[in-house]
C-alpha atoms as a PDB file:
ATOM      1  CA  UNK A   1       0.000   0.000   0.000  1.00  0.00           C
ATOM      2  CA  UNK A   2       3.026   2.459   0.726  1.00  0.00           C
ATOM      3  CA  UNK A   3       4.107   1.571  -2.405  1.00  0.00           C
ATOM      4  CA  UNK A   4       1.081   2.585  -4.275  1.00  0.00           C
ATOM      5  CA  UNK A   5       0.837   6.139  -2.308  1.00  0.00           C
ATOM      6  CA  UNK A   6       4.610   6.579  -3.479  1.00  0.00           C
ATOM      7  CA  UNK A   7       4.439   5.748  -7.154  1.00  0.00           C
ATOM      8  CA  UNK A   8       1.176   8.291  -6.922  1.00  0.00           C
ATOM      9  CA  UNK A   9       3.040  11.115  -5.207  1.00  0.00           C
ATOM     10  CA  UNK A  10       5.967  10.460  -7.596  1.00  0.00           C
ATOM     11  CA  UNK A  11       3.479  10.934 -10.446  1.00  0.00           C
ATOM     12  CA  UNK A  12       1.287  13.583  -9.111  1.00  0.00           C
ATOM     13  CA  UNK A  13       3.672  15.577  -8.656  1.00  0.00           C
ATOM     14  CA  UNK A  14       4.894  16.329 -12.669  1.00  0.00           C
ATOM     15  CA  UNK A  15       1.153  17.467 -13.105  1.00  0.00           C
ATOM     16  CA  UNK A  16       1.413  20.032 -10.210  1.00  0.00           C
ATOM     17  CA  UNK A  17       4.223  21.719 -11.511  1.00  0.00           C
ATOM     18  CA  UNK A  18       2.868  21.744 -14.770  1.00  0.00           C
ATOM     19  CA  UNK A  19      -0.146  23.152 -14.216  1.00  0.00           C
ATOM     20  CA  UNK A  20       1.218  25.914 -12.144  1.00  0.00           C
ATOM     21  CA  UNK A  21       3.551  26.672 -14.854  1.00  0.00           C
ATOM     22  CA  UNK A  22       0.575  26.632 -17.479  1.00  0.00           C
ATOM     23  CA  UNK A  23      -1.388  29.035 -14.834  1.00  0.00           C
ATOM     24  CA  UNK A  24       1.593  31.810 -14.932  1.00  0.00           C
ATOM     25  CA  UNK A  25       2.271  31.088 -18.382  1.00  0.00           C
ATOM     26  CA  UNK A  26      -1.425  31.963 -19.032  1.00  0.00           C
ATOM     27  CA  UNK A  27      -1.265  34.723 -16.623  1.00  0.00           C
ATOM     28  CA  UNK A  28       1.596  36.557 -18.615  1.00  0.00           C
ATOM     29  CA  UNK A  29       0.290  35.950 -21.976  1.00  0.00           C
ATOM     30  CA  UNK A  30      -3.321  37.788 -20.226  1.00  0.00           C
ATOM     31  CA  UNK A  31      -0.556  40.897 -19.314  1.00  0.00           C
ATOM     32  CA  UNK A  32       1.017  40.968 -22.419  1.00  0.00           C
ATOM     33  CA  UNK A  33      -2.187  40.913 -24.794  1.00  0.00           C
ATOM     34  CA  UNK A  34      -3.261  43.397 -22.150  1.00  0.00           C
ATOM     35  CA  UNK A  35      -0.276  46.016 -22.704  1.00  0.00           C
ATOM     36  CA  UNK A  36      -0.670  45.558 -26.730  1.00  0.00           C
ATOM     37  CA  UNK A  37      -4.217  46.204 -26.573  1.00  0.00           C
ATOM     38  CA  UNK A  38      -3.158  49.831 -24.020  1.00  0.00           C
ATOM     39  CA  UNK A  39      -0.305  50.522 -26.605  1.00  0.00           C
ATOM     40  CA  UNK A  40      -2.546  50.795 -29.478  1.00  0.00           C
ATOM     41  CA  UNK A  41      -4.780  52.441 -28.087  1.00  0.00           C
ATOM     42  CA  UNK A  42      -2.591  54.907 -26.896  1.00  0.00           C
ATOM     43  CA  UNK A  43      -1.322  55.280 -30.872  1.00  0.00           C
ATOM     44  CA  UNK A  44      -4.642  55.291 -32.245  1.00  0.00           C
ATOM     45  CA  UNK A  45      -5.766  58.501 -30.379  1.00  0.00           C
ATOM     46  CA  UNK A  46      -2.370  60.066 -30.930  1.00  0.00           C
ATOM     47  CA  UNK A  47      -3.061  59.181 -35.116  1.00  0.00           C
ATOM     48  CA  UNK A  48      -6.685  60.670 -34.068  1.00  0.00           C
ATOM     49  CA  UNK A  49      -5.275  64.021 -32.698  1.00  0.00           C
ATOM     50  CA  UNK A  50      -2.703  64.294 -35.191  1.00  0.00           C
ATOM     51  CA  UNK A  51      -5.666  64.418 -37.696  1.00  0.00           C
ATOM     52  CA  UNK A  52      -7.717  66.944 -35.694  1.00  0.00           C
ATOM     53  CA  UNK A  53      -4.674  69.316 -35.695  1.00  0.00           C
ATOM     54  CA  UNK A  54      -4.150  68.602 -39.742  1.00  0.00           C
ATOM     55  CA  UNK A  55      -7.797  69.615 -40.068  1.00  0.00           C
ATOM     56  CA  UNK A  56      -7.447  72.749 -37.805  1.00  0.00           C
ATOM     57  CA  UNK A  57      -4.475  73.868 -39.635  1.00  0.00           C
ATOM     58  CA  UNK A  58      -6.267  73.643 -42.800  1.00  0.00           C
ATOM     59  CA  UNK A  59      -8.945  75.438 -41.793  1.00  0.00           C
END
C-alpha cells in the first residue's frame, strides 16, 4: 500500500508543476495581450489628434 501512495506522489507531482507553470504562463500571456491592446490604443488617439490638428491647420 506504501508503495502505491509513493508511485502516486511520484506521479502527481509532474502534473502540479505543470499546471502551475501553465497558470503563470497563461497569466503573462493575459498581461502581455493586455499592454498591446493599451499601446494601441494609446497610438490610435495620438493618429486621431494628429488628424484633428491637420484639419485645424487647414482650416
Amino acid at each position: 500500500m506504501k508503495d502505491i501512495i509513493f508511485i502516486c506522489g511520484i506521479l502527481s507531482f509532474p502534473c502540479v508543476v505543470l499546471y502551475i507553470l501553465h497558470v503563470l504562463f497563461s497569466r503573462l500571456m493575459k498581461l502581455i495581450q493586455q499592454k498591446r491592446a493599451d499601446d494601441m490604443r494609446k497610438a490610435y488617439l495620438a493618429r486621431k489628434a494628429a488628424v484633428e490638428r491637420q484639419t485645424h491647420q487647414r482650416l
